[in-house]
Each structure stands twice: as structure tokens, then as C-alpha cells.
C-alpha atoms as a PDB file:
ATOM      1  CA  UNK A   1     -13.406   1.119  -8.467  1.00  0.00           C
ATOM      2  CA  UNK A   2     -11.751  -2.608  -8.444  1.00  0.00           C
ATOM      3  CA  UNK A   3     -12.436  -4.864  -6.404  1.00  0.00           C
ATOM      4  CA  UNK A   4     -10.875  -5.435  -2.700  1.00  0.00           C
ATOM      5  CA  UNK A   5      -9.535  -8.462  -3.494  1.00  0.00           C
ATOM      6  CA  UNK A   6      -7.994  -6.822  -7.136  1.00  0.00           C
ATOM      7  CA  UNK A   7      -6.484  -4.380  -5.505  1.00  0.00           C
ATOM      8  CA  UNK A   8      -4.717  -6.650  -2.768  1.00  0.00           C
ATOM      9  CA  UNK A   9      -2.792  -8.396  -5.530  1.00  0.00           C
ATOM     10  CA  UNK A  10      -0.946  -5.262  -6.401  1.00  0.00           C
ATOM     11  CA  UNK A  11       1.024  -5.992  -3.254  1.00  0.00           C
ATOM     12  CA  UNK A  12       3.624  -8.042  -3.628  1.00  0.00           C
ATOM     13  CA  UNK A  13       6.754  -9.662  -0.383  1.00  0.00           C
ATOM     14  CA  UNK A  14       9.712 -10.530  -1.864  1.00  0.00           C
ATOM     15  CA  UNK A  15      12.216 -11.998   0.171  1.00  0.00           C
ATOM     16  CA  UNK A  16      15.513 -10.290  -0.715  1.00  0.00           C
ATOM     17  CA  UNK A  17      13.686  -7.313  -2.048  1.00  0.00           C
ATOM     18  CA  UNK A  18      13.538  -4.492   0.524  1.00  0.00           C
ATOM     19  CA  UNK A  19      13.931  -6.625   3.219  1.00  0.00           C
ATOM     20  CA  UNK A  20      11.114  -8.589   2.612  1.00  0.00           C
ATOM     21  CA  UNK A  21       8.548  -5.546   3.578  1.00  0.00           C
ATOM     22  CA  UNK A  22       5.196  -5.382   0.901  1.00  0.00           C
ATOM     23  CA  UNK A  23       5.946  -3.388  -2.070  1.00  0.00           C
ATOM     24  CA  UNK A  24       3.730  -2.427  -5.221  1.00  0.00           C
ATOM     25  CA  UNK A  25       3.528  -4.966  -7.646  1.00  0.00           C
ATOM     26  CA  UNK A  26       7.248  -5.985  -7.475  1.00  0.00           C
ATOM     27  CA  UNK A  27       8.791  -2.654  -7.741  1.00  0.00           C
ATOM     28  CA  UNK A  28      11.008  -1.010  -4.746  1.00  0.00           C
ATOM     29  CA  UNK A  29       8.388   1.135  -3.382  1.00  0.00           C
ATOM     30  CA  UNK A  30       7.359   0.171   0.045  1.00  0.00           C
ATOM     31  CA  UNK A  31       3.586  -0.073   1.210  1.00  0.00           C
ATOM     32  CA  UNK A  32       4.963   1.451   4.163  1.00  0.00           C
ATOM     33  CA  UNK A  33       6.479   4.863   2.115  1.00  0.00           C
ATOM     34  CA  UNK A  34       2.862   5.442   0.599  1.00  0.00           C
ATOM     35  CA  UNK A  35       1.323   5.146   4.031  1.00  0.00           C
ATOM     36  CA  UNK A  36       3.636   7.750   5.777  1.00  0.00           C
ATOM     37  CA  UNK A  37       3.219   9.897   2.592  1.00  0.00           C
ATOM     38  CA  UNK A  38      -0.301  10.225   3.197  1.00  0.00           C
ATOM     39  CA  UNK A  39      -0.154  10.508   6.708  1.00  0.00           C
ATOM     40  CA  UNK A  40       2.375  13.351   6.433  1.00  0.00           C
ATOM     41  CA  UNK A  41      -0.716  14.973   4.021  1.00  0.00           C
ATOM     42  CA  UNK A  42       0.995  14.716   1.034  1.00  0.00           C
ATOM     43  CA  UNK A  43      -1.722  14.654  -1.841  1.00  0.00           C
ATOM     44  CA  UNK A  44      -2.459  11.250  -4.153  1.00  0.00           C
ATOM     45  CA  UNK A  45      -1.761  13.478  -6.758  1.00  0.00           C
ATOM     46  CA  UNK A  46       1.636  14.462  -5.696  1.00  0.00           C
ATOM     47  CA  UNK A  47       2.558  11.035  -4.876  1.00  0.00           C
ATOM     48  CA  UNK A  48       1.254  10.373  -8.324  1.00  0.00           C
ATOM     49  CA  UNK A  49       3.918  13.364  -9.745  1.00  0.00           C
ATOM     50  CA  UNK A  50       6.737  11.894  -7.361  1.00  0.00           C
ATOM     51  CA  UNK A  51       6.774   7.705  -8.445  1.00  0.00           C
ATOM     52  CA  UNK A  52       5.684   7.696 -12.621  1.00  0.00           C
ATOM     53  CA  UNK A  53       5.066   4.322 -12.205  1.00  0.00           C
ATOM     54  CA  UNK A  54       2.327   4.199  -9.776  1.00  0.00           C
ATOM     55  CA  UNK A  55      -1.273   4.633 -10.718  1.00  0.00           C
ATOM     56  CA  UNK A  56      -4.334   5.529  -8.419  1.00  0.00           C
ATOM     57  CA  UNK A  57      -5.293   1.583  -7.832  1.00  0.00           C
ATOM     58  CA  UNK A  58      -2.152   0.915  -5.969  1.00  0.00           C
ATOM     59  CA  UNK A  59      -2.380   3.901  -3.716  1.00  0.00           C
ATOM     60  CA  UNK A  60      -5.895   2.367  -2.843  1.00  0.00           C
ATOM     61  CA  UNK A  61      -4.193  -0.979  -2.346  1.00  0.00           C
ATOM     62  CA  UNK A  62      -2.296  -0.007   0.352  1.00  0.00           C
ATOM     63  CA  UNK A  63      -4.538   1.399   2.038  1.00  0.00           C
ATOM     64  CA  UNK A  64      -6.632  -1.654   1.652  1.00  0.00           C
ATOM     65  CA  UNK A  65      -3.666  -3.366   2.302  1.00  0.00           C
ATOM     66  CA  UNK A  66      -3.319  -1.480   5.697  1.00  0.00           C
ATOM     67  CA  UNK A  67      -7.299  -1.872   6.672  1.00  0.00           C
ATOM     68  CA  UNK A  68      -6.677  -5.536   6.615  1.00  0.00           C
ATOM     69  CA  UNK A  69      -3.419  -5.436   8.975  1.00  0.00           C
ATOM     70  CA  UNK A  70      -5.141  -3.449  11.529  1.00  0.00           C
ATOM     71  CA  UNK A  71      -8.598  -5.159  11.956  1.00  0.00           C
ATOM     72  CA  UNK A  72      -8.051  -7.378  14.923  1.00  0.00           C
ATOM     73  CA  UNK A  73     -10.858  -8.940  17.097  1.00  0.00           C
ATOM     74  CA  UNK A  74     -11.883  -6.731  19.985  1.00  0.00           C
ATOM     75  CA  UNK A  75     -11.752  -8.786  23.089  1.00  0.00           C
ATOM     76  CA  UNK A  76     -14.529  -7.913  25.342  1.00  0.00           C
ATOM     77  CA  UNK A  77     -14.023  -8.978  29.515  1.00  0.00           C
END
């Protein structure tokens, strides 16, 4: 398996490039369109069949990708 920080250089923001959202490694495919994917239970492998140009490592990169946006401090009263 690579490395966290490997993986999280697969993601790429280009401004001008689908709105500026993250994409994988440059291309037009939106870290955002992997995540629903899989949340809607569609299979690695399928999103494998569906986008040619993806490999396993950038499916795990957004969901690294996503781990990182969503781990704020808990505040404690």
C-alpha cells in the first residue's frame, strides 16, 4: 500500500479546471464523484470499469483525501 502522504499527491486543485474542486491527478474527475460513487455502493471495481484511467491508488486517495477534510478538533465544554 503507498504511503498517506503518496497517495495525497494524486489530488490535484486547479483553478479553472472544474471549478477549482480536487480532481485526480489533473484529469476532470472530481474527488467529490468518487466519494458519492462509493457512498451510493457502487464497487471499486466498477468504478475501475467506468473511468480507464483511474487505478486503485487514487480511489484510496480520496478517501484519504476525505479523512483529512473531516478530522476537526473536538471541543470539549
Amino acid at each position: 500500500m503507498n504511503s498517506t502522504s503518496s497517495l495525497l499527491t494524486r489530488i490535484t486543485q486547479t483553478p479553472g479546471q472544474c471549478g477549482g474542486r480536487p480532481c485526480i491527478r489533473g484529469m476532470r474527475i472530481r474527488v467529490t464523484d468518487i466519494l458519492e460513487m462509493l457512498a451510493e455502493n457502487v464497487s471499486v471495481a466498477e468504478i475501475l470499469e467506468d473511468f480507464p484511467d483511474l487505478e486503485l491508488a487514487d480511489i484510496q486517495a480520496c478517501l484519504f483525501f476525505a479523512a483529512r477534510r473531516t478530522d476537526f478538533p473536538r471541543l470539549t465544554a
